[in-house]
Protein backbone atom coordinates (compact mmCIF):
# COMPACT_ATOMS: atom_id res chain seq x y z
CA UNK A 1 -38.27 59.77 -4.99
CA UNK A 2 -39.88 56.80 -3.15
CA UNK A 3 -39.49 54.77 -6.34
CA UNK A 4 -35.57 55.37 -6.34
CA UNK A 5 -35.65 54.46 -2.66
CA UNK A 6 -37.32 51.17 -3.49
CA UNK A 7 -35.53 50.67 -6.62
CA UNK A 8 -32.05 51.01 -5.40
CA UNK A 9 -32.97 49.07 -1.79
CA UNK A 10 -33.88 45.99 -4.01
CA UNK A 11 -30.79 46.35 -6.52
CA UNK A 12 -28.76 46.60 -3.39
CA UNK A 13 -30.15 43.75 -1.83
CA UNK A 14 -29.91 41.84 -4.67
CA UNK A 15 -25.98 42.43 -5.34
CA UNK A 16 -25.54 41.47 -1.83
CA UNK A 17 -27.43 38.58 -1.88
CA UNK A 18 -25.56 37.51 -5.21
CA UNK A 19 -21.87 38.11 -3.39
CA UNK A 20 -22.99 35.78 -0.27
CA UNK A 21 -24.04 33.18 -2.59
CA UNK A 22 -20.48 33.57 -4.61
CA UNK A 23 -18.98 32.99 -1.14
CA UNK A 24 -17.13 34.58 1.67
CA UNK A 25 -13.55 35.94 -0.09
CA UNK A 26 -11.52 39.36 0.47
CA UNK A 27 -11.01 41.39 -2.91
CA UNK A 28 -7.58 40.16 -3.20
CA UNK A 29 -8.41 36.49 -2.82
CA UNK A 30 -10.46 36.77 -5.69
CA UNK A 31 -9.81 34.85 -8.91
CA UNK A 32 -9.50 37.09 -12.52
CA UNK A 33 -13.40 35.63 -13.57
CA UNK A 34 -14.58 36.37 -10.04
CA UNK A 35 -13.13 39.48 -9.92
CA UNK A 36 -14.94 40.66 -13.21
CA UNK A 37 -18.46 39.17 -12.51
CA UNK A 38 -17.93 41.60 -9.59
CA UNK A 39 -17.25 44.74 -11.64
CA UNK A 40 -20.35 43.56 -13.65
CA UNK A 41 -22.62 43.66 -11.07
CA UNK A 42 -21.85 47.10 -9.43
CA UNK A 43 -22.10 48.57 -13.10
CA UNK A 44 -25.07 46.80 -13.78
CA UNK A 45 -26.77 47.84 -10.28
CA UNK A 46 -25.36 51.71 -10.64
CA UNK A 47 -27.01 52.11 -14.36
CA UNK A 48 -30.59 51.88 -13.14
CA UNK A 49 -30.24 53.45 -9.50
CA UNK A 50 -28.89 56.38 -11.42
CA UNK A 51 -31.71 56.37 -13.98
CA UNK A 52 -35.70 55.52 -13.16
CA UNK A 53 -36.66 55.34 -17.32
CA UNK A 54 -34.46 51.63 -17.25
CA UNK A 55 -36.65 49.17 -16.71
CA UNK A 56 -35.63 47.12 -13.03
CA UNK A 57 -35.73 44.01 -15.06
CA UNK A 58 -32.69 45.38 -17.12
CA UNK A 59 -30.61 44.74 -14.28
CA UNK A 60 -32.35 41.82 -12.16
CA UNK A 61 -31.89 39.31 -15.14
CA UNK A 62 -28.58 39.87 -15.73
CA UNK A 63 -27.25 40.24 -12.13
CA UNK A 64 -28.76 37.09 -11.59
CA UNK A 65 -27.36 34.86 -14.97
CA UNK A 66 -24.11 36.52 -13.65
CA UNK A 67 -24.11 35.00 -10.53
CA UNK A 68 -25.56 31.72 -12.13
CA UNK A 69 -22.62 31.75 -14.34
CA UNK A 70 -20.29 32.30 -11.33
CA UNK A 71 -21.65 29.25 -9.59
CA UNK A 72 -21.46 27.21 -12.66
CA UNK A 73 -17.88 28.21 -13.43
CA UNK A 74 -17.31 27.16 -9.93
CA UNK A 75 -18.68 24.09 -9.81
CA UNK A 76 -16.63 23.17 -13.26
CA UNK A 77 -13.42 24.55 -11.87
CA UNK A 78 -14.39 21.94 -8.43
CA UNK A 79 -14.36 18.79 -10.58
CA UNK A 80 -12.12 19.62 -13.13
CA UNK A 81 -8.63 20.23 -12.90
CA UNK A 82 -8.22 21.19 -16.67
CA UNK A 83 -11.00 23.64 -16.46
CA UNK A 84 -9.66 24.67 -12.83
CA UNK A 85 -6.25 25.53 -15.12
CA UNK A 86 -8.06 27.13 -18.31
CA UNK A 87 -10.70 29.39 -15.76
CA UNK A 88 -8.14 30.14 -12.98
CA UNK A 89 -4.76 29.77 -13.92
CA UNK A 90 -2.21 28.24 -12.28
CA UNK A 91 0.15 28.84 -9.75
CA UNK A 92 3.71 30.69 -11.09
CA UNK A 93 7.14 29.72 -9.27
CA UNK A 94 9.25 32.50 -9.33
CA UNK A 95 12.31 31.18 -6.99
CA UNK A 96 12.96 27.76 -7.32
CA UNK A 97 15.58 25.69 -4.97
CA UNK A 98 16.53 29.09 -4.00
CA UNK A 99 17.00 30.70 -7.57
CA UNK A 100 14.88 33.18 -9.43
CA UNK A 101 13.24 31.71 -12.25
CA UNK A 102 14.18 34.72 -14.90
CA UNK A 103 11.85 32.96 -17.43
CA UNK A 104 8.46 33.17 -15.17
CA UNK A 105 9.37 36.70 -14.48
CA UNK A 106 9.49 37.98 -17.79
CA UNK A 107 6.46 36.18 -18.88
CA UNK A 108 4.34 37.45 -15.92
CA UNK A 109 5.99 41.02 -16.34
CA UNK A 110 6.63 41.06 -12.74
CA UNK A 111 9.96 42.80 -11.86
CA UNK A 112 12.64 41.84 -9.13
CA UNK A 113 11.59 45.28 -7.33
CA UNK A 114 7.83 43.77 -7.41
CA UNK A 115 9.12 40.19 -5.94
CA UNK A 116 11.66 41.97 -3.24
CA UNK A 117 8.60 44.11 -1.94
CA UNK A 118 6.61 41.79 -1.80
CA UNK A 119 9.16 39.47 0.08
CA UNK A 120 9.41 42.23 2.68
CA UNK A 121 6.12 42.65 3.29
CA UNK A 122 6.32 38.90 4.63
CA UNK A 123 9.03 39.87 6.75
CA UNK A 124 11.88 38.52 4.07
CA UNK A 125 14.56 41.57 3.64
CA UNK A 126 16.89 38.54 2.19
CA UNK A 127 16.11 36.93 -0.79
CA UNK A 128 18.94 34.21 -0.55
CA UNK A 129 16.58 33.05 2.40
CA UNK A 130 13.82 31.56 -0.06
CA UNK A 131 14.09 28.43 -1.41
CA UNK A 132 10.48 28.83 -2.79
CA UNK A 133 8.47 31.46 -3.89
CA UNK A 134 4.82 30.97 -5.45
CA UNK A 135 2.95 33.70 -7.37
CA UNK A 136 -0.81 32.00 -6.58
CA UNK A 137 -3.74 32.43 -8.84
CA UNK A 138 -4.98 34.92 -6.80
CA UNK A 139 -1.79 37.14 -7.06
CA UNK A 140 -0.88 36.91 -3.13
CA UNK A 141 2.98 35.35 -3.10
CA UNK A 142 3.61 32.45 -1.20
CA UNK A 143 6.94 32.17 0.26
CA UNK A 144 8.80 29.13 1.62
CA UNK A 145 11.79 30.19 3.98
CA UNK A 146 15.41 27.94 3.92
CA UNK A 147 14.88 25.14 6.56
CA UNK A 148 18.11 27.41 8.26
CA UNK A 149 15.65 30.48 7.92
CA UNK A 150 12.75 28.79 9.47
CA UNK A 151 11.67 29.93 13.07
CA UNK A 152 12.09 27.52 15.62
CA UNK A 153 8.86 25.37 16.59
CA UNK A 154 8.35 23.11 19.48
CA UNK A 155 8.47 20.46 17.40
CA UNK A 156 12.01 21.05 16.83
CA UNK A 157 13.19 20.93 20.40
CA UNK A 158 10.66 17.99 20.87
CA UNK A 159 8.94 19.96 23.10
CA UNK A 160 5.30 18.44 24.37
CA UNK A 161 2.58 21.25 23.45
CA UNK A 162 -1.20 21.22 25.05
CA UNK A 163 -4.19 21.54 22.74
CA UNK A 164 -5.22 24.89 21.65
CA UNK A 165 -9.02 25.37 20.72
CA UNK A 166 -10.77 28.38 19.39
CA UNK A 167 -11.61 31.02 21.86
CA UNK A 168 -15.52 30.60 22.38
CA UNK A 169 -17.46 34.17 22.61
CA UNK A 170 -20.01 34.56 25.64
CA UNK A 171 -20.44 38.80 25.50
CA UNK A 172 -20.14 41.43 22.87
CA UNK A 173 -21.66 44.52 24.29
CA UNK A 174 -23.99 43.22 26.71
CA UNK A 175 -25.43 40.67 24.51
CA UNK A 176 -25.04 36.70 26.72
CA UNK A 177 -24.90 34.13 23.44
CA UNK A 178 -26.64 31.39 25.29
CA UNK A 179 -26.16 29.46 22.23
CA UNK A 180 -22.70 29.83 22.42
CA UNK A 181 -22.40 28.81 26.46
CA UNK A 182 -24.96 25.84 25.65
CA UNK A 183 -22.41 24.30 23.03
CA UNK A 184 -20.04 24.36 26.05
CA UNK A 185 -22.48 23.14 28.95
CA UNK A 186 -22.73 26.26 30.66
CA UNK A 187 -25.29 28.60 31.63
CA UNK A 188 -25.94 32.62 32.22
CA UNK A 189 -25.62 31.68 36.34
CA UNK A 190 -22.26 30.53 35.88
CA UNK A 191 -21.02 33.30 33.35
CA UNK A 192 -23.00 35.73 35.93
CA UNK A 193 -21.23 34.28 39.27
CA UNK A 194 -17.68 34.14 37.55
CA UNK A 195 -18.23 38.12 36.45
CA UNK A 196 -19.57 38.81 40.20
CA UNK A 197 -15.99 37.71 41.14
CA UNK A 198 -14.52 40.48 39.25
CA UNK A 199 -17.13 42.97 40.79
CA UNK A 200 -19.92 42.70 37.55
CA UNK A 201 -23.22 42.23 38.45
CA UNK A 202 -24.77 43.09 35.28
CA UNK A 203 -23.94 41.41 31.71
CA UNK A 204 -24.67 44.89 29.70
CA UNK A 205 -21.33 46.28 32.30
CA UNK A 206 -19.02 44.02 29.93
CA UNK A 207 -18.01 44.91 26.50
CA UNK A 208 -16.49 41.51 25.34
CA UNK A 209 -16.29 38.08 27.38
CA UNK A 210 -14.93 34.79 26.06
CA UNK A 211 -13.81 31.50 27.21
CA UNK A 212 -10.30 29.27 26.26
CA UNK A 213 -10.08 25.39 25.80
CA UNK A 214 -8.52 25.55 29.18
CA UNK A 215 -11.99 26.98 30.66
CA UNK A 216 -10.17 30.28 31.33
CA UNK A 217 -12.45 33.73 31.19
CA UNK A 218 -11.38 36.65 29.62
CA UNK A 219 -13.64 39.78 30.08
CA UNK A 220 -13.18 43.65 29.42
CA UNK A 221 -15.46 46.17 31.49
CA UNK A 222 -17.09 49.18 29.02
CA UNK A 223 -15.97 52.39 29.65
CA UNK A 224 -17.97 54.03 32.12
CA UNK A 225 -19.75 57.52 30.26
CA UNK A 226 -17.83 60.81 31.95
């Protein structure tokens, strides 16, 4: 038993190890190569966690030429944009200047009731509001609305707009990131004196805390226990 154990912690840790390296990407973000190194790799992990008499080699060598061939096919598909075409496809249009494209439909064998859903699902119940829509390599669509369909953006009405940074977080259940207030030139005595305004005296009382670009604090108290 303790050489499954060990076996299937270093198969494990070796298939997650291998997706980190092939970078940070959601299933459906995936490209059709990617996608099947990753089917490779769980069967190739499974097979030996489910039986000891495969050598662990078996596995280890070709988990790892997998993910050397991802990074190679990667690195082609980077600095070439024939190879980019030939490994990943290319990007369908299916409406153009606000018409369906009937040919890229029937050679993608993707239906009108397959576009429409998918149009709603971006909030688009109208197809004669798209002038473009863009079946990506990836198979999410990307939709561009009529300029009349557009929602209305400050820079419409001219309107002046101040600068809006990334939320920086200070707290996550109790836990001060000092590296986090040090990229911002502050300190735990500040964070601690602006929660002692709100009646905090103790950083493990706050479930999340973060700071603006304006320098304004948001905090939430944990529950207290019943």
């Amino acid at each position: 038993m303790l050489i499954v154990f060990i076996r299937t912690v270093i198969l494990v840790a070796l298939v997650v190890t291998g997706l980190r390296v092939m970078g940070k990407r959601q299933v459906g973000q995936l490209q059709p190569y990617e996608l099947v190194i990753i089917i490779l790799l769980s069967e190739l992990a499974a097979i030996p966690i489910g039986n000891s008499g495969i050598p662990l080699a078996y596995a280890v060598i070709p988990i790892l030429t997998l993910v050397v061939i991802h990074i190679f096919l990667s690195y082609i598909s980077l600095k070439s944009e024939g190879a980019r075409g030939i490994i990943c496809g290319t990007p369908s249009v299916l409406i153009e200047n606000g018409k369906i494209v009937e040919k890229e439909l029937i050679s993608l064998r993707y239906n009108i009731n397959e576009l429409t859903e998918q149009l709603r699902a971006k909030n688009i119940p109208n197809i004669a509001d798209v002038e473009f829509a863009i079946l990506e390599t990836s198979g999410h669509l990307s939709v561009i609305p009529k300029s009349q369909k557009r929602p209305v953006v400050p820079a419409d009405m001219n309107l002046p707009t101040n600068y809006e940074g990334l939320p920086v977080t200070l707290i996550i259940d109790g836990f001060v990131f000092d590296k986090n207030l040090s990229k911002i030139s502050l300190n735990r005595e500040w964070l601690q004196a602006e929660l002692q305004k709100f009646g905090l005296s103790d950083f493990r009382e706050v479930l999340f805390a973060s700071i603006d670009s304006e320098g304004k604090l948001f905090y939430q108290q944990k529950a207290k226990a019943i």
